[in-house]
C-alpha atoms as a PDB file:
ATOM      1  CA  UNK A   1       0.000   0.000   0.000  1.00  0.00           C
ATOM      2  CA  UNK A   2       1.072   3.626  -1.108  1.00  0.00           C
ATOM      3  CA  UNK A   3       2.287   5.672   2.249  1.00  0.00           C
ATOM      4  CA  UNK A   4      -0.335   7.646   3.832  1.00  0.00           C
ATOM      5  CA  UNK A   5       0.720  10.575   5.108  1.00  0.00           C
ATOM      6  CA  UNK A   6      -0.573  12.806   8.409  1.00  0.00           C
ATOM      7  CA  UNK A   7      -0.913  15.813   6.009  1.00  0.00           C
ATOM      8  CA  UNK A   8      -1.184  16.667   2.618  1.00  0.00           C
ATOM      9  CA  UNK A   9      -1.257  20.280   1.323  1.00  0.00           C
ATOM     10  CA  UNK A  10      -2.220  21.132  -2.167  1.00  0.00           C
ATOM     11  CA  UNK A  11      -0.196  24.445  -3.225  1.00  0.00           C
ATOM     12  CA  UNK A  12       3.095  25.812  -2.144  1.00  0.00           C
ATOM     13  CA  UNK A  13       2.539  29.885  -1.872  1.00  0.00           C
ATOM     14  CA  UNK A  14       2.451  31.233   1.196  1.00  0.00           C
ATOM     15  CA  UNK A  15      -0.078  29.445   2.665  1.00  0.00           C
ATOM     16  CA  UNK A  16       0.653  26.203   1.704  1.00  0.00           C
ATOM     17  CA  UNK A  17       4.991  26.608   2.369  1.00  0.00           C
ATOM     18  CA  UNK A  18       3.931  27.607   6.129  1.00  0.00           C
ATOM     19  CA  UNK A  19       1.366  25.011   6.767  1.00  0.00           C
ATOM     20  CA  UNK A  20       4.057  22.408   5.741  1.00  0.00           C
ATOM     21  CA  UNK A  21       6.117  24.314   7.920  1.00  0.00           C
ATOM     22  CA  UNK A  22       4.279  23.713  11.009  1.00  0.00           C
ATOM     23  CA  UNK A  23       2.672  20.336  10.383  1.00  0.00           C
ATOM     24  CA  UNK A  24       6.448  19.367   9.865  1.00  0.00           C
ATOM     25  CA  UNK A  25       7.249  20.911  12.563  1.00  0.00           C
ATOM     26  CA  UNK A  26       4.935  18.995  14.890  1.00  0.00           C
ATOM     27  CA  UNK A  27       6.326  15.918  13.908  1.00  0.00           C
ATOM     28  CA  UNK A  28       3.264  15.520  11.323  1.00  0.00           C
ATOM     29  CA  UNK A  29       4.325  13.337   8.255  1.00  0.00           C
ATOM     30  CA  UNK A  30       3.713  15.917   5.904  1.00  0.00           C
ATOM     31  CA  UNK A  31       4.087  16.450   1.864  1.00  0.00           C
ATOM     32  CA  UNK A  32       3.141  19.750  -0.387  1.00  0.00           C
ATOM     33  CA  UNK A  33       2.206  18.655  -3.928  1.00  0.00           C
ATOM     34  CA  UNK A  34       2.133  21.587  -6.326  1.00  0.00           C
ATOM     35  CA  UNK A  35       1.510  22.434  -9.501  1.00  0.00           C
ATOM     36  CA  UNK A  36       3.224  26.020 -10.588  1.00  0.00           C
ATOM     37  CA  UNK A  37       5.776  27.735  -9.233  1.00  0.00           C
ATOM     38  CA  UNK A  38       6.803  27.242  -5.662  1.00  0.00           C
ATOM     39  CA  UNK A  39       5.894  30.138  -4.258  1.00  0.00           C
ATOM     40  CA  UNK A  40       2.607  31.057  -5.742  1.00  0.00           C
ATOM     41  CA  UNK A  41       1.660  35.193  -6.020  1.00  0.00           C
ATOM     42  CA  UNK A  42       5.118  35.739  -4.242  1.00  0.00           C
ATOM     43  CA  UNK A  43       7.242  35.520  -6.582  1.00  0.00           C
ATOM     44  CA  UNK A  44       5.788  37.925  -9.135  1.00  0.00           C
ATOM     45  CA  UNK A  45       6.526  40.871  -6.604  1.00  0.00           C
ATOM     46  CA  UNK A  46      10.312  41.911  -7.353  1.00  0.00           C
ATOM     47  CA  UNK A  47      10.312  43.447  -3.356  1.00  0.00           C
ATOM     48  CA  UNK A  48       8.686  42.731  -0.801  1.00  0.00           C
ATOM     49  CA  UNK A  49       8.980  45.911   2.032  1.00  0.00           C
ATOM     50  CA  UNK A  50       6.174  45.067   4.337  1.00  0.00           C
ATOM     51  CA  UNK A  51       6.902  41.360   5.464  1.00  0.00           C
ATOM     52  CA  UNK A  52       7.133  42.149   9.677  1.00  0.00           C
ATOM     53  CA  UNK A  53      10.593  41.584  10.964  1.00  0.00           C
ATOM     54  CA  UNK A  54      12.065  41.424   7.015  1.00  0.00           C
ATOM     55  CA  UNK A  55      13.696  44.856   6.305  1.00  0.00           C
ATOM     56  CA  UNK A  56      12.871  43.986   2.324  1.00  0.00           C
ATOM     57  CA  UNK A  57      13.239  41.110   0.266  1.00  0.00           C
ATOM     58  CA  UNK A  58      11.875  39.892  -2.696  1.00  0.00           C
ATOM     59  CA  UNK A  59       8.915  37.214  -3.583  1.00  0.00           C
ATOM     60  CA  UNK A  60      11.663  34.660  -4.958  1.00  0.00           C
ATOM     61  CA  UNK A  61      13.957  34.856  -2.343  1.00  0.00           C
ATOM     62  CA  UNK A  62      11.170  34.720   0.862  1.00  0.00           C
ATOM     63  CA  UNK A  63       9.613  31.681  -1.391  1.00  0.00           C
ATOM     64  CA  UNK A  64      12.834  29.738  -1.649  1.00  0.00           C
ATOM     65  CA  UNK A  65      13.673  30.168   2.574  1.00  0.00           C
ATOM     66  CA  UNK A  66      10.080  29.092   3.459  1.00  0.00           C
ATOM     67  CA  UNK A  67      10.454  26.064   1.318  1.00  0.00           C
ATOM     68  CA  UNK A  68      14.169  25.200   2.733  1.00  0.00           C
ATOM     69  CA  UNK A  69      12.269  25.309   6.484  1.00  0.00           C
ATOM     70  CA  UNK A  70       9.290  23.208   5.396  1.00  0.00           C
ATOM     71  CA  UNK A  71      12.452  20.518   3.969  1.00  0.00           C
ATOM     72  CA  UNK A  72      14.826  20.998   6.775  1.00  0.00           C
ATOM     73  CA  UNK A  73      11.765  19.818   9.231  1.00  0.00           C
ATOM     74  CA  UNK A  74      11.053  17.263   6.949  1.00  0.00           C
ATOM     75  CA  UNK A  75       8.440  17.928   4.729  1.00  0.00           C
ATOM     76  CA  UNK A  76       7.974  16.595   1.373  1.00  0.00           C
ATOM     77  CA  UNK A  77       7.181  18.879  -1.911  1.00  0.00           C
ATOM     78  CA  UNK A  78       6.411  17.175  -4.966  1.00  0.00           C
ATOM     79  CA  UNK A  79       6.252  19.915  -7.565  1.00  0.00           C
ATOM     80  CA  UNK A  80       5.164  19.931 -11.339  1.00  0.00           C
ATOM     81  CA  UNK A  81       2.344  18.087 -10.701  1.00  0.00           C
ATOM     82  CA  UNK A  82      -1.372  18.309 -11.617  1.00  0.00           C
ATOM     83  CA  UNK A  83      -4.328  16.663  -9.758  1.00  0.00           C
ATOM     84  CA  UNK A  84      -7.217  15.510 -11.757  1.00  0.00           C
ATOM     85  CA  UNK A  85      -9.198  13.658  -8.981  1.00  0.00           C
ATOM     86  CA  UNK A  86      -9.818  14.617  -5.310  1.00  0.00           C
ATOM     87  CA  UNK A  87     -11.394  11.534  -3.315  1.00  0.00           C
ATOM     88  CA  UNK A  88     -11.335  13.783  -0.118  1.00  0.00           C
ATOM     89  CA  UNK A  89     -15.266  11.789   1.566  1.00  0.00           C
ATOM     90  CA  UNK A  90     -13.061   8.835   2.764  1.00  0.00           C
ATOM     91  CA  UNK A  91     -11.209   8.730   6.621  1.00  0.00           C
ATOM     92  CA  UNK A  92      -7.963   8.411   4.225  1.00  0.00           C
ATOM     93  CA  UNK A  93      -8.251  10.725   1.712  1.00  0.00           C
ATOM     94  CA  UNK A  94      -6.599  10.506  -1.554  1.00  0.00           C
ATOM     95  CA  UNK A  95      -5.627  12.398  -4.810  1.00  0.00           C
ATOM     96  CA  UNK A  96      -5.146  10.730  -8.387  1.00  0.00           C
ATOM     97  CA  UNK A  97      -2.326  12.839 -10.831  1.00  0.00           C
ATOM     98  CA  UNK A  98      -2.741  13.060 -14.208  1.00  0.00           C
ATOM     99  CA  UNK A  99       0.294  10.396 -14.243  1.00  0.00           C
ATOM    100  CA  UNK A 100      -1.896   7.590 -12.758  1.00  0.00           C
ATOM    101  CA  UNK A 101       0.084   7.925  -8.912  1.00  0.00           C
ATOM    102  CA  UNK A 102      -2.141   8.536  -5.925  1.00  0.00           C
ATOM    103  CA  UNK A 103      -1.386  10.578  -2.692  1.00  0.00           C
ATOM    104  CA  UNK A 104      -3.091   9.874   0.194  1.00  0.00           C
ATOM    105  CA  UNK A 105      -3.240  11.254   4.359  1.00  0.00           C
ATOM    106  CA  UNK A 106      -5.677  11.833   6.857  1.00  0.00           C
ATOM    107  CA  UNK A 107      -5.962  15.662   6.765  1.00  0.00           C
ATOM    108  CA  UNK A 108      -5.849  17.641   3.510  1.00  0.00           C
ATOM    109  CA  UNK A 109      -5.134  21.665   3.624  1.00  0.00           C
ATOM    110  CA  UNK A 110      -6.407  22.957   0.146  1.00  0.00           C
ATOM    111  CA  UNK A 111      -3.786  26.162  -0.702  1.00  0.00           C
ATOM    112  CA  UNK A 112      -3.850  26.617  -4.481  1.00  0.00           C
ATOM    113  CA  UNK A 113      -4.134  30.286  -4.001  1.00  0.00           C
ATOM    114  CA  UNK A 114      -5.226  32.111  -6.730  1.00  0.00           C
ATOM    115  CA  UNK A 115      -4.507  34.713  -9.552  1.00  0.00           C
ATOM    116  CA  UNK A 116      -5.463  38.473 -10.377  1.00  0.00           C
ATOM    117  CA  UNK A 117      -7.965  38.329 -13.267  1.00  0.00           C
ATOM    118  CA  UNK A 118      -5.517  40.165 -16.279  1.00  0.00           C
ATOM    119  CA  UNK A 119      -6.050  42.028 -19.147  1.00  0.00           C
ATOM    120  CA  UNK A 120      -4.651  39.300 -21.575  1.00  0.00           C
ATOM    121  CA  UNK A 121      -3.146  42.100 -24.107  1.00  0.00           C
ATOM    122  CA  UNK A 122       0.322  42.214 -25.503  1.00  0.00           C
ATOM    123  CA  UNK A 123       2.771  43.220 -23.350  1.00  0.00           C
ATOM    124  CA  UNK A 124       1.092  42.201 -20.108  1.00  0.00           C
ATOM    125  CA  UNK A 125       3.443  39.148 -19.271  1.00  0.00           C
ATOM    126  CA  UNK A 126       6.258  40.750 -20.449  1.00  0.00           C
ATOM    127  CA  UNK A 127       5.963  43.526 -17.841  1.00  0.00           C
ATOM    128  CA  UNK A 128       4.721  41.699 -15.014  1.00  0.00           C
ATOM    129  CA  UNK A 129       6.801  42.981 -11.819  1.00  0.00           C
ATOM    130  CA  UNK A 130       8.949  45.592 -14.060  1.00  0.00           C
ATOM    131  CA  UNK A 131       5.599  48.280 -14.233  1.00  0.00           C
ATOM    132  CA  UNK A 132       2.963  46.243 -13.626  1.00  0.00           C
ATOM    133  CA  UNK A 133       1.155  45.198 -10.720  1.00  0.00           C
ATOM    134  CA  UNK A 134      -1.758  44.403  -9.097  1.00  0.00           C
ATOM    135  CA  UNK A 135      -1.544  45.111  -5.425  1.00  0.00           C
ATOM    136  CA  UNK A 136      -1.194  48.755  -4.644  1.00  0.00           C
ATOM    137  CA  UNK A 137      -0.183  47.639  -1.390  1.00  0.00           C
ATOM    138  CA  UNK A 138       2.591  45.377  -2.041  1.00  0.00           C
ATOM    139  CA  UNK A 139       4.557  47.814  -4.772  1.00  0.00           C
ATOM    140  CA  UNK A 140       2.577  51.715  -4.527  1.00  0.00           C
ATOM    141  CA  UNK A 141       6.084  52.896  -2.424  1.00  0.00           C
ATOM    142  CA  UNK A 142       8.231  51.981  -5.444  1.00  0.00           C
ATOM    143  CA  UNK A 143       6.375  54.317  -7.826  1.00  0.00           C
ATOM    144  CA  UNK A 144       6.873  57.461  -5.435  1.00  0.00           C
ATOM    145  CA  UNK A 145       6.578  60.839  -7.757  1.00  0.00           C
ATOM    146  CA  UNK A 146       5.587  58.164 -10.789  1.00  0.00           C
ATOM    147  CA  UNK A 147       2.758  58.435 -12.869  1.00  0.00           C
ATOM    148  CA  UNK A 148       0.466  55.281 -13.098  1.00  0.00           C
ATOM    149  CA  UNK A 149      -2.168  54.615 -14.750  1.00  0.00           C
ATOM    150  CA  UNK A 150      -5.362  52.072 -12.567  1.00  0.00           C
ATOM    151  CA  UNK A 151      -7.120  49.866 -14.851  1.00  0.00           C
ATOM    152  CA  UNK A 152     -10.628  49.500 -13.370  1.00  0.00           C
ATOM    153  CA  UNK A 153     -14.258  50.461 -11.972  1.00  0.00           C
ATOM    154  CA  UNK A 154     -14.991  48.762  -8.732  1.00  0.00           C
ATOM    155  CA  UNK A 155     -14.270  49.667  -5.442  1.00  0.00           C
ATOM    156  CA  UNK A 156     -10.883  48.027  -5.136  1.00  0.00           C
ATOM    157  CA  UNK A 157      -9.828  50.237  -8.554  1.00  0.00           C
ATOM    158  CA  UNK A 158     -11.084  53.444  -6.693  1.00  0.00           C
ATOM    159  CA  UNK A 159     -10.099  52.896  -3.615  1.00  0.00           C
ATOM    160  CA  UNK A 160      -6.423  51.634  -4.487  1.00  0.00           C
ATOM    161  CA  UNK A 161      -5.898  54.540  -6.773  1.00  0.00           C
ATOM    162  CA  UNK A 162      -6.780  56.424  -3.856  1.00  0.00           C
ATOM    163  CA  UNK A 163      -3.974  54.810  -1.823  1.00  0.00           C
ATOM    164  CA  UNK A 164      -1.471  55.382  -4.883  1.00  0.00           C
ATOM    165  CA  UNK A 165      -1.467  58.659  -4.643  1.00  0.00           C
ATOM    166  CA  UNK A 166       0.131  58.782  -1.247  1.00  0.00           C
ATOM    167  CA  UNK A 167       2.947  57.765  -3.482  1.00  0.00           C
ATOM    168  CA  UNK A 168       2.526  58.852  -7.605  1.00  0.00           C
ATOM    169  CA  UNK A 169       2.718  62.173  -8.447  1.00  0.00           C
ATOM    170  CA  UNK A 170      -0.737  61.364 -10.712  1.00  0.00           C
ATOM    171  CA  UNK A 171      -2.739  58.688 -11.122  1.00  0.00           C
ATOM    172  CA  UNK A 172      -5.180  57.831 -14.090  1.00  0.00           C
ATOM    173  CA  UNK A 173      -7.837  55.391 -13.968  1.00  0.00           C
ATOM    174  CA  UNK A 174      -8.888  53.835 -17.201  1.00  0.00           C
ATOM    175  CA  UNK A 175     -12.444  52.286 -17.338  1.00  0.00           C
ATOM    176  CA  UNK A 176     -13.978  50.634 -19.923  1.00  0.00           C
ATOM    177  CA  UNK A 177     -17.352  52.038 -18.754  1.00  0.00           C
ATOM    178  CA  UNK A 178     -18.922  55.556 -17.981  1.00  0.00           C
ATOM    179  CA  UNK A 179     -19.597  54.957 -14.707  1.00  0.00           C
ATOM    180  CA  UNK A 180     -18.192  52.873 -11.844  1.00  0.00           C
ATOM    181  CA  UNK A 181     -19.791  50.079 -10.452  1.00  0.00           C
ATOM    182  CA  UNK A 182     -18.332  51.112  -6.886  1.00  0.00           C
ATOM    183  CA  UNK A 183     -20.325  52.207  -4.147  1.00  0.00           C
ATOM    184  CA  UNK A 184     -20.503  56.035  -4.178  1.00  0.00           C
ATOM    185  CA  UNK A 185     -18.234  57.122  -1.199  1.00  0.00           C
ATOM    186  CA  UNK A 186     -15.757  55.779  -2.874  1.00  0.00           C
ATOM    187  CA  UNK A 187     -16.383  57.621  -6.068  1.00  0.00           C
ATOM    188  CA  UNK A 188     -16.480  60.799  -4.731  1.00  0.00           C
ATOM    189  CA  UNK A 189     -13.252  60.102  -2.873  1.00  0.00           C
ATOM    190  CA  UNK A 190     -11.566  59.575  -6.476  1.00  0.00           C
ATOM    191  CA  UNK A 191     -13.303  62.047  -7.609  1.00  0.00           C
ATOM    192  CA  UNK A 192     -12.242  64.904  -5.094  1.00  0.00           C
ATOM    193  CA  UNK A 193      -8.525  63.675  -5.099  1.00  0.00           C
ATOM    194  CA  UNK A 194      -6.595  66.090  -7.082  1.00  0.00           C
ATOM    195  CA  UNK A 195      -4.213  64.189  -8.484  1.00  0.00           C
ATOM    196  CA  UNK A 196      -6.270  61.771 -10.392  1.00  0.00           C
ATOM    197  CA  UNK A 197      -7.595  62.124 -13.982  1.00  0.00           C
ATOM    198  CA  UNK A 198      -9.989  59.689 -15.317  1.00  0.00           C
ATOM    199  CA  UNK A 199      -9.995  58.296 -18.570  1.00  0.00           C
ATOM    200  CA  UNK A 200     -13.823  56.506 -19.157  1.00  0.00           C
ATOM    201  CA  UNK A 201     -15.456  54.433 -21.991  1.00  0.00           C
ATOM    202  CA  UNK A 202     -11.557  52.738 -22.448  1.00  0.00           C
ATOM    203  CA  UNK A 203      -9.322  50.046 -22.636  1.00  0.00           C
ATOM    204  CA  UNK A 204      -5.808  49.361 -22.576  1.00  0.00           C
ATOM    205  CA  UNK A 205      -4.759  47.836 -25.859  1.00  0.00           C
ATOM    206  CA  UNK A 206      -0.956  47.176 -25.052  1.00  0.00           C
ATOM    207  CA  UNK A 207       1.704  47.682 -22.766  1.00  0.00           C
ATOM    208  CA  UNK A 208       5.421  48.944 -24.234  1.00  0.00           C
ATOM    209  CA  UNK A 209       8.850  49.323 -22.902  1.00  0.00           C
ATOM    210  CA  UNK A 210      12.402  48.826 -23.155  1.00  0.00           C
ATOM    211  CA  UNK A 211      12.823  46.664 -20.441  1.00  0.00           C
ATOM    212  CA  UNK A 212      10.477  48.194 -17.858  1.00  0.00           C
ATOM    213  CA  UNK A 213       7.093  49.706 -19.008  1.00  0.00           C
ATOM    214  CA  UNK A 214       7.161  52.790 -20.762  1.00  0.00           C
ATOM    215  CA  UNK A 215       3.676  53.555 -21.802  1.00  0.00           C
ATOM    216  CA  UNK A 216       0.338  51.818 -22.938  1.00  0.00           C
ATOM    217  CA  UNK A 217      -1.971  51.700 -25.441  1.00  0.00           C
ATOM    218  CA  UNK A 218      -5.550  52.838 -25.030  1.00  0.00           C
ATOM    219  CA  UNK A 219      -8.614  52.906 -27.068  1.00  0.00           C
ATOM    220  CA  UNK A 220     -11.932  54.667 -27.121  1.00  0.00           C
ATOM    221  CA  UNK A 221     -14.373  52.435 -27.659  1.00  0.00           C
ATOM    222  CA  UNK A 222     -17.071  55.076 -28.731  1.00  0.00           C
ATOM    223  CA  UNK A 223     -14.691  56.551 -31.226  1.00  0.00           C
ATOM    224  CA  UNK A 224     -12.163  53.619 -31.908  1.00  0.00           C
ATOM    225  CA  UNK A 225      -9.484  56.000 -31.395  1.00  0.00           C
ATOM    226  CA  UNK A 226      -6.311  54.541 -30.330  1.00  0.00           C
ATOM    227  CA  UNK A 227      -3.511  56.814 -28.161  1.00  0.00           C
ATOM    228  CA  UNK A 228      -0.609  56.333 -26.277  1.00  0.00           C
ATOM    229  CA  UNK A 229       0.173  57.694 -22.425  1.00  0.00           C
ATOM    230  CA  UNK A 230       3.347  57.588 -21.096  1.00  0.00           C
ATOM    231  CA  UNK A 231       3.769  55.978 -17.926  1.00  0.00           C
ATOM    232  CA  UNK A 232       5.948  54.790 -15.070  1.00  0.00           C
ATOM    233  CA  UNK A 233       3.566  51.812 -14.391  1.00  0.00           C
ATOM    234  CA  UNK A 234      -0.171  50.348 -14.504  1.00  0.00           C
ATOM    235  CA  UNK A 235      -1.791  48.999 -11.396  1.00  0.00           C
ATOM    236  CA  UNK A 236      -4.715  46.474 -12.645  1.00  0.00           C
ATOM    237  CA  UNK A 237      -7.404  45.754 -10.454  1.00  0.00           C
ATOM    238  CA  UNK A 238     -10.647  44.485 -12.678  1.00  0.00           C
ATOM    239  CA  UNK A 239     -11.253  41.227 -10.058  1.00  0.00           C
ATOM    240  CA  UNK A 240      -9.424  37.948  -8.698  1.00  0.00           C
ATOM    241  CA  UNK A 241      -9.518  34.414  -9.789  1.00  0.00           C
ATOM    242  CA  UNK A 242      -9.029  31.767  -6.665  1.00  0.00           C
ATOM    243  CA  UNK A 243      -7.721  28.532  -8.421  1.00  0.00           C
ATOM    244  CA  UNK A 244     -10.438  26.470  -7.447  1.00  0.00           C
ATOM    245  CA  UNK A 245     -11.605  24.835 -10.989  1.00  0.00           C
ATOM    246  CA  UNK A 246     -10.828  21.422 -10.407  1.00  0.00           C
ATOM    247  CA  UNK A 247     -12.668  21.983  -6.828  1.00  0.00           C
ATOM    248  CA  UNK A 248     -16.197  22.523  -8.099  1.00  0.00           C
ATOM    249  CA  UNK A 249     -18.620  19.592  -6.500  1.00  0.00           C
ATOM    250  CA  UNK A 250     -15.918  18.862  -4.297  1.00  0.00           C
ATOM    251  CA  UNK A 251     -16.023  21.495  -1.766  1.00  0.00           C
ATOM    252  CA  UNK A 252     -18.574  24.128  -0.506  1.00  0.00           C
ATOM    253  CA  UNK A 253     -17.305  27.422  -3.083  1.00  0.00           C
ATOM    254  CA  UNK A 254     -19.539  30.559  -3.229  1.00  0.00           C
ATOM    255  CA  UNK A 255     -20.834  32.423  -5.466  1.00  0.00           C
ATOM    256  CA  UNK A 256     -16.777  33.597  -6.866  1.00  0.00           C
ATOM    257  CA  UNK A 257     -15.666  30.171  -6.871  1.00  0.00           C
ATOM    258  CA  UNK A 258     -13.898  30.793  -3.235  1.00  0.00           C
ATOM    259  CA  UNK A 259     -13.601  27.598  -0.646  1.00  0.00           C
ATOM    260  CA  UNK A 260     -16.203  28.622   2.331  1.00  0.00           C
ATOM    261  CA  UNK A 261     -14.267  27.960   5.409  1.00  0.00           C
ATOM    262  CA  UNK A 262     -15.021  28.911   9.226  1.00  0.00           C
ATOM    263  CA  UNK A 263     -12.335  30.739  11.738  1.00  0.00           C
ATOM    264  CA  UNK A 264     -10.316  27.480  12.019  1.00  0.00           C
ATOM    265  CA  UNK A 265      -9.988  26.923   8.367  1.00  0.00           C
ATOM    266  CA  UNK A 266     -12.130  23.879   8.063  1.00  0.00           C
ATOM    267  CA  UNK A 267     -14.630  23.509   4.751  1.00  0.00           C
ATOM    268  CA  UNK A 268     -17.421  21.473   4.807  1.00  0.00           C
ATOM    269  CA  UNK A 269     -15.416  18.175   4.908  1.00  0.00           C
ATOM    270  CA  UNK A 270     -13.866  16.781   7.848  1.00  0.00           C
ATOM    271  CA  UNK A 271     -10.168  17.006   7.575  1.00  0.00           C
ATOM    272  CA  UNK A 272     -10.405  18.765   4.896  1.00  0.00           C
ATOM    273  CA  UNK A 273      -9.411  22.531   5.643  1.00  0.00           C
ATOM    274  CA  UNK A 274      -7.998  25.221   3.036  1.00  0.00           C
ATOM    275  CA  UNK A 275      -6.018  28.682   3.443  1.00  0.00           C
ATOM    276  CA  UNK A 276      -4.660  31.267   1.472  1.00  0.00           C
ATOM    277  CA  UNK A 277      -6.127  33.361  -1.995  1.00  0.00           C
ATOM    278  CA  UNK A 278      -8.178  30.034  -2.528  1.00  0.00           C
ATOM    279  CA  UNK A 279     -10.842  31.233   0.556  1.00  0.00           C
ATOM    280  CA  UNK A 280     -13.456  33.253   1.002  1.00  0.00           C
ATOM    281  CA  UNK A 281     -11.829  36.201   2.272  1.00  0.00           C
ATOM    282  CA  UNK A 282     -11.294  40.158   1.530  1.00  0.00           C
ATOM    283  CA  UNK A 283      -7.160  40.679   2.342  1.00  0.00           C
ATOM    284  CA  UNK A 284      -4.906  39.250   0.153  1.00  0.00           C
ATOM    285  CA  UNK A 285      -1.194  39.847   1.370  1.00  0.00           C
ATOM    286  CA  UNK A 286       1.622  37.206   1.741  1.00  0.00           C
ATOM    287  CA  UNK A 287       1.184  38.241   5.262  1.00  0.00           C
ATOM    288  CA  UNK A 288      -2.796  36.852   5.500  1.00  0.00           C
ATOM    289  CA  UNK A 289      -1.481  33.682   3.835  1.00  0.00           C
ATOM    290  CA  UNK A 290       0.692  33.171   6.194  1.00  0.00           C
ATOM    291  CA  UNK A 291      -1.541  33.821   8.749  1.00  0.00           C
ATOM    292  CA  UNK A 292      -3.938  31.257   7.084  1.00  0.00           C
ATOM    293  CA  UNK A 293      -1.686  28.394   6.740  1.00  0.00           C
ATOM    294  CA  UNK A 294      -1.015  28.565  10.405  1.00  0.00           C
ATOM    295  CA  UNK A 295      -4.301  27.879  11.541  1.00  0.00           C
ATOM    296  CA  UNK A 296      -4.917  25.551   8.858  1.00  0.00           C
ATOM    297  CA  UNK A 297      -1.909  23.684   9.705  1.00  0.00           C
ATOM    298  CA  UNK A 298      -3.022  23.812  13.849  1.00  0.00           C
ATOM    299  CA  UNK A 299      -6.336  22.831  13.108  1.00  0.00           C
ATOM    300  CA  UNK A 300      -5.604  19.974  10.972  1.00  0.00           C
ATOM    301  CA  UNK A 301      -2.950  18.527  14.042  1.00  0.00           C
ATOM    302  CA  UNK A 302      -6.029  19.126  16.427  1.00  0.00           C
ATOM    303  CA  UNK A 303      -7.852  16.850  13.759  1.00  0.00           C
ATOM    304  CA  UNK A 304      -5.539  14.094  13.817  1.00  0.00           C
ATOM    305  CA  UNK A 305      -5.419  14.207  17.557  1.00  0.00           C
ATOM    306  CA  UNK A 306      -8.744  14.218  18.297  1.00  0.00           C
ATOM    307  CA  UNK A 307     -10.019  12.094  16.085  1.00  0.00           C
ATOM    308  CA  UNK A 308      -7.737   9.101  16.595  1.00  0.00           C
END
């Protein structure tokens, strides 16, 4: 019979590196299977400023030293691989890989994170990290006296173009609409802000540079017209995706495809809890992660203890 292990965690971002961490840690046979890079969101942010206790680093770097302490206390990462069946109803629950080999443990932590919904124009991928960016947050310092331009009409487009310019000397939000579909205080807070411009009834067409982004492309979509704006970087924030596809009729999602879970990380599913940009949460920061896989991690040793 295949090993069962104590723990299995699906994902190695934040959440997923410091559950393995702890469940390691507590003596837990433990192994990480993942399917992208290790490190999830991290390592698309080139620094990293706001990490407590960590002057600044970047995504890569903080990645690469939470996986080396998940190894060191002896957990297992199996990386480049792809799940196509969860069998998670069971006491021992199990996953089937595309190449035929199961994985199976008594306590699964679901931690495939998740992804910022992109524009998918030219350019985009090319400038991830050297002018793009989608958490005002993580990168707004490094544009101080820049101009940016916000892609987006919701509250978290207003609102983080409000944060931005604590930092940019002016900020432009591009909509492809002409109006917002944000709730009105935070309209009138862009609004009122001198120093940002709004560009409505538009969409980026292209991002262009010579090795960091130099300006974009945008479009009228009344009037077809095309024009170019010269900027230090673009800040996109038209929704998130939680990589929960293969998940559907597996777990409880909601209505955005998010895993429900309650304050100790458990879904519907007995030993089966999740953490990270995968759950139904509103902060999104390497730090929440963190904070998720923690519990997750505690609440799935309570789990095994308990319910021997």
């Amino acid at each position: 019979m295949d090993e069962v292990f104590d723990v299995m965690i699906v994902g190695a971002g934040a959440a997923g590196l410091t559950a393995g961490i702890y469940a390691s840690r507590a003596k837990l046979s433990t192994v990480i299977l993942n399917e992208g890079a290790i490190g999830g969101q991290m390592v698309l942010t080139n620094e990293i400023a706001n990490y407590p206790g960590v002057e600044t680093t970047n995504g890569f770097v903080l990645a690469n030293t939470m996986k080396k302490q998940a190894k060191d206390f002896g957990c297992k990462i199996k990386s480049n691989v792809k799940i196509v069946e969860y069998k998670l109803n069971e006491k021992i629950k199990s996953v089937v890989l595309d190449d035929g080999r199961t994985f199976s443990a008594k306590a699964v932590i679901l931690a495939q994170g998740g992804r910022p919904r992109s524009l998918n124009i030219p350019g985009e991928e090319t400038f991830k990290g050297r002018g793009i960016s989608y958490c005002a947050t993580c990168d707004g310092e490094f544009f101080t006296d820049k101009e940016l331009v916000v892609v987006g009409g919701g509250n978290s487009a207003l609102e983080e173009a409000v944060t931005l310019t604590k930092y940019a000397s002016k900020v432009t939000i591009v909509h492809q609409f002409n109006q917002f579909q944000a709730f009105e205080h935070a309209v009138q807070e862009a609004k009122s802000n001198p120093k940002i411009d709004f560009v409505m009834g538009s969409e980026l067409r292209g991002f262009f540079g010579n090795g960091k982004l130099e300006k974009v492309s945008i479009e009228n979509l009344a009037t077809k017209d095309l024009f170019d704006k010269k900027v230090d970087g673009t800040f996109i924030f038209i929704g998130y995706l939680p990589n929960t596809e293969s998940l559907e009729g597996v777990v409880t999602l909601n209505e955005r495809n998010e895993i429900v879970v309650d304050g100790e990380m458990r879904t519907n599913i007995p030993g089966v809890f999740a953490a990270g940009d995968c759950i139904a949460k509103r902060y999104r920061q390497v730090t929440t992660a963190v904070a998720d896989g923690t519990i997750a991690a505690l609440s799935a040793s309570e789990y095994l203890r308990t319910s021997k």
